[in-house]
PDB file of N, CA and C in Angstrom:
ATOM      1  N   UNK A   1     119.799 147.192  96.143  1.00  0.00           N
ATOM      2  CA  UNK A   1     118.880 146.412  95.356  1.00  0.00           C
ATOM      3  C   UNK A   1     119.210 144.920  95.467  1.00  0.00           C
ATOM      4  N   UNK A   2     119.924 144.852  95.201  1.00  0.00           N
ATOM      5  CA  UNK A   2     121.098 143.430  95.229  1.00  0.00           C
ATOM      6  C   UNK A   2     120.588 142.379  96.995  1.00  0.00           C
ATOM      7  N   UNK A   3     120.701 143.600  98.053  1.00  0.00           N
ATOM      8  CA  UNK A   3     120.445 142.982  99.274  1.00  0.00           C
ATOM      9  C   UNK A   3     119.018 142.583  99.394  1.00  0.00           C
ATOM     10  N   UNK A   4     118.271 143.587  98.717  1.00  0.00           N
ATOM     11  CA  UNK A   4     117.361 143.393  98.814  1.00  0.00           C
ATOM     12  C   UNK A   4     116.585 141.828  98.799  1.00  0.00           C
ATOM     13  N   UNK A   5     116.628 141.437  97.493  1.00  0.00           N
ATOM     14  CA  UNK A   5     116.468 140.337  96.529  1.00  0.00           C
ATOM     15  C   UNK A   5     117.416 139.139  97.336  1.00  0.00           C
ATOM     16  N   UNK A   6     118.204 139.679  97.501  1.00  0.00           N
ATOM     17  CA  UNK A   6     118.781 138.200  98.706  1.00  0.00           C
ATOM     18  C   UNK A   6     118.264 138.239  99.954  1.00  0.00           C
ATOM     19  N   UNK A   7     117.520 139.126 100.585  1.00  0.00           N
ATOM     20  CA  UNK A   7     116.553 139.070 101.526  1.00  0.00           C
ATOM     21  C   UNK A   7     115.139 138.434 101.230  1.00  0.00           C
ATOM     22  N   UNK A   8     114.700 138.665 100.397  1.00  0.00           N
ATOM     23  CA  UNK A   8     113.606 137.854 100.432  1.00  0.00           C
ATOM     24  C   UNK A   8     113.779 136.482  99.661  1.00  0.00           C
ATOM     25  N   UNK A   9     115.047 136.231  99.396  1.00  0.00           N
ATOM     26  CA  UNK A   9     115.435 134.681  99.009  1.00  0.00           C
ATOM     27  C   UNK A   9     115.543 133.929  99.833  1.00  0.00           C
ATOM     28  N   UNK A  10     116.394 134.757 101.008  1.00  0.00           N
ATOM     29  CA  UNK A  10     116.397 134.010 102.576  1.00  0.00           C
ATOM     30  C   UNK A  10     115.191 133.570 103.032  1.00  0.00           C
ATOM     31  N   UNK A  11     114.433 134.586 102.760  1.00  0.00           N
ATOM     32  CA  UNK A  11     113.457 134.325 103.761  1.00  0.00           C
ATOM     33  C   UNK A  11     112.161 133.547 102.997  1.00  0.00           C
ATOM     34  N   UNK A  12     112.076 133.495 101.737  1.00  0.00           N
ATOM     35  CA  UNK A  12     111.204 132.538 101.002  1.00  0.00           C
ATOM     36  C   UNK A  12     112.022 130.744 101.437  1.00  0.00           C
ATOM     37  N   UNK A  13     113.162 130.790 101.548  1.00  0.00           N
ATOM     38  CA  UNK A  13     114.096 130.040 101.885  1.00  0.00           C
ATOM     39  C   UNK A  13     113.782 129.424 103.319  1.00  0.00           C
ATOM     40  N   UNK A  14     113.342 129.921 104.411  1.00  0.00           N
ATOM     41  CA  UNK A  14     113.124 129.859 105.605  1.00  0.00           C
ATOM     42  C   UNK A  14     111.682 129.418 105.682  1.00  0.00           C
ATOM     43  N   UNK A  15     111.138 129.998 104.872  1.00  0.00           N
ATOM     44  CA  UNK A  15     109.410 129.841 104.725  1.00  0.00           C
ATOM     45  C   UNK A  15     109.135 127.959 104.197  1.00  0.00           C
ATOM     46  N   UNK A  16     110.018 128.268 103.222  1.00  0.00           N
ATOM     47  CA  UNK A  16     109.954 126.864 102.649  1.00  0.00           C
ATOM     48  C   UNK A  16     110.282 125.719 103.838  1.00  0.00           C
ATOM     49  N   UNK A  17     111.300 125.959 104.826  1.00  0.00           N
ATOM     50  CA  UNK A  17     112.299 124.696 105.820  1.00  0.00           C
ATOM     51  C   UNK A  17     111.108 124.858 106.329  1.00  0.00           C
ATOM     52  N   UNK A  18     110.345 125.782 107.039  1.00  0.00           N
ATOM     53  CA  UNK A  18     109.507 125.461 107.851  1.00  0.00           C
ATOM     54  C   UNK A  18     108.206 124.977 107.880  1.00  0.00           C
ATOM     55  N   UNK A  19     107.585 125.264 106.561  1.00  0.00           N
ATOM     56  CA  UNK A  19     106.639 124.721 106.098  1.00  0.00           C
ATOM     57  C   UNK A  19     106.515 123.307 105.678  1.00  0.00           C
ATOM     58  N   UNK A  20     107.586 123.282 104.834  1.00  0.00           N
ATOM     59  CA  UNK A  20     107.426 122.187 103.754  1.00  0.00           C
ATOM     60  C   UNK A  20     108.432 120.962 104.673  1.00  0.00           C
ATOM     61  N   UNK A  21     109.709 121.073 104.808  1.00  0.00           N
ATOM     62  CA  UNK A  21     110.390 120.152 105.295  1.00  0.00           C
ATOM     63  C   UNK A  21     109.551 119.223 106.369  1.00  0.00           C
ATOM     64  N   UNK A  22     108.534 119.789 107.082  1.00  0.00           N
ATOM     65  CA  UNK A  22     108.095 119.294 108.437  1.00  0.00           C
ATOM     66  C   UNK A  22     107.022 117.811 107.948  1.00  0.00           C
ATOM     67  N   UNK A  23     106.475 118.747 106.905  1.00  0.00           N
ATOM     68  CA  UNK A  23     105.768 117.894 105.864  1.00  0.00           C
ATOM     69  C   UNK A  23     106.381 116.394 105.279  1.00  0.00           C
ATOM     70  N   UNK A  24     107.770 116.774 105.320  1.00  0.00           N
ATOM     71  CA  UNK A  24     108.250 115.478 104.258  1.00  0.00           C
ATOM     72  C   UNK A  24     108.740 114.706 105.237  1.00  0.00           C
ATOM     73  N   UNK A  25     109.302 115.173 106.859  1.00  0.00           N
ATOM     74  CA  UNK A  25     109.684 114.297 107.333  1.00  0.00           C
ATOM     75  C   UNK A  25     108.551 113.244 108.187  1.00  0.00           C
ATOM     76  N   UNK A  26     107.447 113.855 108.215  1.00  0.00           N
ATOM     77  CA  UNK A  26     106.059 113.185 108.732  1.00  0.00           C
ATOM     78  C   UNK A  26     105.866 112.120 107.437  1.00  0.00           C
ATOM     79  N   UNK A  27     106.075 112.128 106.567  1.00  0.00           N
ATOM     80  CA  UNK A  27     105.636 110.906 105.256  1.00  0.00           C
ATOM     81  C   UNK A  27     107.017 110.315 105.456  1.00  0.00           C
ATOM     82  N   UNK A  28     108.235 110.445 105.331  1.00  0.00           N
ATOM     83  CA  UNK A  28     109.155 109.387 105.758  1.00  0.00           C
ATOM     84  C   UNK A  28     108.636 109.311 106.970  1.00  0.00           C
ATOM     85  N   UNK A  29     108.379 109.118 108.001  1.00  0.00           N
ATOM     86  CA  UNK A  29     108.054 108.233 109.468  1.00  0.00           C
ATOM     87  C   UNK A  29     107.132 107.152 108.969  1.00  0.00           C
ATOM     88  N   UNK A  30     105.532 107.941 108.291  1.00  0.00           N
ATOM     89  CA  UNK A  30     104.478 107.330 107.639  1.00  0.00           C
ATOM     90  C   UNK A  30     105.082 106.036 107.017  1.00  0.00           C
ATOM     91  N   UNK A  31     106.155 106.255 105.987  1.00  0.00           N
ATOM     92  CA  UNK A  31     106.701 105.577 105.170  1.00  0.00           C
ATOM     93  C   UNK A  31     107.214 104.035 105.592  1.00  0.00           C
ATOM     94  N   UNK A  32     108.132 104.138 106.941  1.00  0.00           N
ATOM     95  CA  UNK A  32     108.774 103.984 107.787  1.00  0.00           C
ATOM     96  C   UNK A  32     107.940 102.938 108.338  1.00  0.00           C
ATOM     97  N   UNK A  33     106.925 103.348 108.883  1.00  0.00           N
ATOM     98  CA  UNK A  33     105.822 102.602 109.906  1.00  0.00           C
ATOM     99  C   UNK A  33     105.002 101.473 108.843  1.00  0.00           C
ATOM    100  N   UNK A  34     104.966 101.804 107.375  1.00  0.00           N
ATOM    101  CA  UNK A  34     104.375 100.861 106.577  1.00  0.00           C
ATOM    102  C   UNK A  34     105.253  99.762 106.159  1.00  0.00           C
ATOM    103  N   UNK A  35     106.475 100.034 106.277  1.00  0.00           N
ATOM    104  CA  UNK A  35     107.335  98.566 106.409  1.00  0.00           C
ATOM    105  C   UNK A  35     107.265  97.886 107.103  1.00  0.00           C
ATOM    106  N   UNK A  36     106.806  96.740 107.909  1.00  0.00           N
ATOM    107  CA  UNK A  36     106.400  95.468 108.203  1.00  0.00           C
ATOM    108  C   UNK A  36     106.654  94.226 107.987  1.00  0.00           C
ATOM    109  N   UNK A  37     106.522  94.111 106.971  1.00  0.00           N
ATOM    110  CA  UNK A  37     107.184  92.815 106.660  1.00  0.00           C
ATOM    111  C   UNK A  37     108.102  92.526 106.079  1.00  0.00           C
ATOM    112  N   UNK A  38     108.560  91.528 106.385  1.00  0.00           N
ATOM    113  CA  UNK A  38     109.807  90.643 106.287  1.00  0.00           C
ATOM    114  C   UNK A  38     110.262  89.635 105.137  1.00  0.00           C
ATOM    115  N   UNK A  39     111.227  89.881 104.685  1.00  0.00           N
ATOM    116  CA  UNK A  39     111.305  88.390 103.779  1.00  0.00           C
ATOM    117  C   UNK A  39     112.459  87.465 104.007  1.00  0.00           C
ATOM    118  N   UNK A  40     111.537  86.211 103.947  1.00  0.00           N
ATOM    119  CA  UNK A  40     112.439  85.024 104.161  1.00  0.00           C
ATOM    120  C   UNK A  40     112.566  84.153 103.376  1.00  0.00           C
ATOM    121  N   UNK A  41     113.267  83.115 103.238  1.00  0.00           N
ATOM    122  CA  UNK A  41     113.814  82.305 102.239  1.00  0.00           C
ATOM    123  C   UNK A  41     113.466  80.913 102.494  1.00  0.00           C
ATOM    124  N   UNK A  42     112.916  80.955 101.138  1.00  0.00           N
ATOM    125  CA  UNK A  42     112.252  79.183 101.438  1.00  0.00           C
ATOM    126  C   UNK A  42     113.280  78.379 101.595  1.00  0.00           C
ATOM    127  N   UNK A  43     113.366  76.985 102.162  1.00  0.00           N
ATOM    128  CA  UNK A  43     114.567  76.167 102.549  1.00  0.00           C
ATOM    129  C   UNK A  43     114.379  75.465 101.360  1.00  0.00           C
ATOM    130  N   UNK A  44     113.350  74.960 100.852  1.00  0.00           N
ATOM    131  CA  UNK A  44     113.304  73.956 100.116  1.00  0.00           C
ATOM    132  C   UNK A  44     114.035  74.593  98.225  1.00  0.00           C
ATOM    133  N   UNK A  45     113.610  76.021  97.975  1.00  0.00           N
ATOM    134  CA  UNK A  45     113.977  76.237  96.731  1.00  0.00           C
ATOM    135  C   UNK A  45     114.715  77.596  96.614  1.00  0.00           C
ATOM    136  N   UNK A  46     115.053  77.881  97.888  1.00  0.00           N
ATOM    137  CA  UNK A  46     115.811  79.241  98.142  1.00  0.00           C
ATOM    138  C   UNK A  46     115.017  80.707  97.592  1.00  0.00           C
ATOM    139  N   UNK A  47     113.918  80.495  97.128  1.00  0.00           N
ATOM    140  CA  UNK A  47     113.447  81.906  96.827  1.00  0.00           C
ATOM    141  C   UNK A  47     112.815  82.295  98.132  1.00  0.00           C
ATOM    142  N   UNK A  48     112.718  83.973  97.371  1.00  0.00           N
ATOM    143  CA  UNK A  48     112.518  84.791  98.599  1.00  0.00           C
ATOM    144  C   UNK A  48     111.177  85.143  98.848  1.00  0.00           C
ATOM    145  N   UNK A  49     110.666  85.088  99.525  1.00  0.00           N
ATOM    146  CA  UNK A  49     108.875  85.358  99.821  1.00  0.00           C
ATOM    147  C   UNK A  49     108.504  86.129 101.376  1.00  0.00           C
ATOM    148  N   UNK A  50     107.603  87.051 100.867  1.00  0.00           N
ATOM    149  CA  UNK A  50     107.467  87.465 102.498  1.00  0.00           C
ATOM    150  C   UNK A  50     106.691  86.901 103.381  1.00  0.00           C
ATOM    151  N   UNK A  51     106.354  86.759 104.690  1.00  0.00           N
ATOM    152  CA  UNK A  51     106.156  86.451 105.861  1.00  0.00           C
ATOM    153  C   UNK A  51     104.811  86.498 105.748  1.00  0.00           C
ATOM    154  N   UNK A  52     104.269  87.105 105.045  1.00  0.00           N
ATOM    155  CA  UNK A  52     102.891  87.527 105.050  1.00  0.00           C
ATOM    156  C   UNK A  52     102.189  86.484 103.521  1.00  0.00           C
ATOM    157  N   UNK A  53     103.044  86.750 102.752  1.00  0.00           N
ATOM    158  CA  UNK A  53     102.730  85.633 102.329  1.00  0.00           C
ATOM    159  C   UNK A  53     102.955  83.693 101.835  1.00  0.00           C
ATOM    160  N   UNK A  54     104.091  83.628 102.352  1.00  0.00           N
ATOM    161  CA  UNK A  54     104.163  82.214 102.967  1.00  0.00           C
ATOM    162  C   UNK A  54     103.597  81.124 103.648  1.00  0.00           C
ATOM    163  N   UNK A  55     103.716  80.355 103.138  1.00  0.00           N
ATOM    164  CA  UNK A  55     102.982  79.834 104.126  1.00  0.00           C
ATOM    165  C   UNK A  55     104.058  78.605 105.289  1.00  0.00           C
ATOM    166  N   UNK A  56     103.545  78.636 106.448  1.00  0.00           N
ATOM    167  CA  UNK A  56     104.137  78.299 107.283  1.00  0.00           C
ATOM    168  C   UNK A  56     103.954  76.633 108.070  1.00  0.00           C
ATOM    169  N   UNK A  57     105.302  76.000 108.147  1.00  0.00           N
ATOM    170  CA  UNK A  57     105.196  74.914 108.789  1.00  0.00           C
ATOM    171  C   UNK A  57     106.272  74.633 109.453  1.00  0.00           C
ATOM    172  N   UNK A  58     106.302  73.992 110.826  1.00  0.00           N
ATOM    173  CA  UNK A  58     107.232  73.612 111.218  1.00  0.00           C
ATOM    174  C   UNK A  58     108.450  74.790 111.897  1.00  0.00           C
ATOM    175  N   UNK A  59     107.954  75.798 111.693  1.00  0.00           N
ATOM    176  CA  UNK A  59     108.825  77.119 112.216  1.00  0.00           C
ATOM    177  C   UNK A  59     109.352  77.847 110.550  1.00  0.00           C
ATOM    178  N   UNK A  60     109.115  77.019 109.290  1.00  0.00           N
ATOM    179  CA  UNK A  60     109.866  77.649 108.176  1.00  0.00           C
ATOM    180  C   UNK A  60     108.744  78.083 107.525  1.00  0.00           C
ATOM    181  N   UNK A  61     109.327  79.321 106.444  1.00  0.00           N
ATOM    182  CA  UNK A  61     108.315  79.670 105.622  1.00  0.00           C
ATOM    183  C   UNK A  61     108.333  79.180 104.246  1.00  0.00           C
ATOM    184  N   UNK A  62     107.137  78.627 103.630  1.00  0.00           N
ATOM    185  CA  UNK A  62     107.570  78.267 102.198  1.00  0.00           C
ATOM    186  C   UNK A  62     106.766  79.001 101.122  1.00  0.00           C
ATOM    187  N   UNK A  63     107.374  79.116  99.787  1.00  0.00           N
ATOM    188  CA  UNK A  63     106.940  79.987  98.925  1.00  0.00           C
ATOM    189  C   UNK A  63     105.901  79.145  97.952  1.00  0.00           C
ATOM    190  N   UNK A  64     105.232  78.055  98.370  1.00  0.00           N
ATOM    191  CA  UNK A  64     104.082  77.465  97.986  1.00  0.00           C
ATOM    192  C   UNK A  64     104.013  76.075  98.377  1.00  0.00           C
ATOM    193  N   UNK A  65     102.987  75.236  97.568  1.00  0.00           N
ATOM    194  CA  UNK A  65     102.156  73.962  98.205  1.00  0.00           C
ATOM    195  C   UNK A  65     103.538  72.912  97.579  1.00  0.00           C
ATOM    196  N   UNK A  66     104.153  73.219  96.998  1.00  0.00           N
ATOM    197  CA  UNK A  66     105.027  72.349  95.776  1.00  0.00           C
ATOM    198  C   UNK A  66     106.130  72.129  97.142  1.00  0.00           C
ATOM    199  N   UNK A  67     106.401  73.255  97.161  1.00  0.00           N
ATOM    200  CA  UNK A  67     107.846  73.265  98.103  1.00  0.00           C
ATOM    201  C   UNK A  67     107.638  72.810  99.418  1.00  0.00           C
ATOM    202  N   UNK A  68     106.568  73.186 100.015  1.00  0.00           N
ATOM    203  CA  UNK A  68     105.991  72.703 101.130  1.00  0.00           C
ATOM    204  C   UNK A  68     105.856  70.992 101.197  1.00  0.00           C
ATOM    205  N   UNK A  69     105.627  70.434 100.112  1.00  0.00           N
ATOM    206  CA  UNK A  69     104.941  68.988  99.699  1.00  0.00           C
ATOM    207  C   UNK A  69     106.236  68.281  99.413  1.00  0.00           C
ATOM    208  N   UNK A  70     107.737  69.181  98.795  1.00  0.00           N
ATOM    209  CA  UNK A  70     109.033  68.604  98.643  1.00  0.00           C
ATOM    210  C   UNK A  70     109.905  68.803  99.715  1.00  0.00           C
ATOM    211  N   UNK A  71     109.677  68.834 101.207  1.00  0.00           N
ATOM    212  CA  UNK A  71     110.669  69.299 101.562  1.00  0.00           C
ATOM    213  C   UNK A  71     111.078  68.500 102.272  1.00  0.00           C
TER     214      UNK A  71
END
């Protein structure tokens, strides 16, 4: 009885790796591929802003018109 019940634990067990695991590692890749951007550090006030939204001069990124206008 005993083997029994650990037989179909295994194998609900097996059902699950193959089903489900394949599943989760396709959304971490997904996950993975939606990271993109970058963050960089304004020179002028040291905060951190991403790439995407910075704005850019001179090769640096700045975290607005203020810092951009003080630098």
């Amino acid at each position: 009885m005993i083997f029994k019940i650990l037989a179909v634990a295994v194998v609900l067990f097996l059902v699950y790796l193959v089903f489900f695991k394949k599943n989760r590692e396709k959304e971490v890749k997904v996950k993975k591929e939606k990271i993109e951007d970058e963050m960089v550090e304004c020179p002028t006030c040291g905060t951190f802003v991403s790439k995407k939204e910075g704005i850019l001069s001179n090769g640096h990124y700045f975290c607005s018109k203020e810092c951009l206008q003080n630098k």
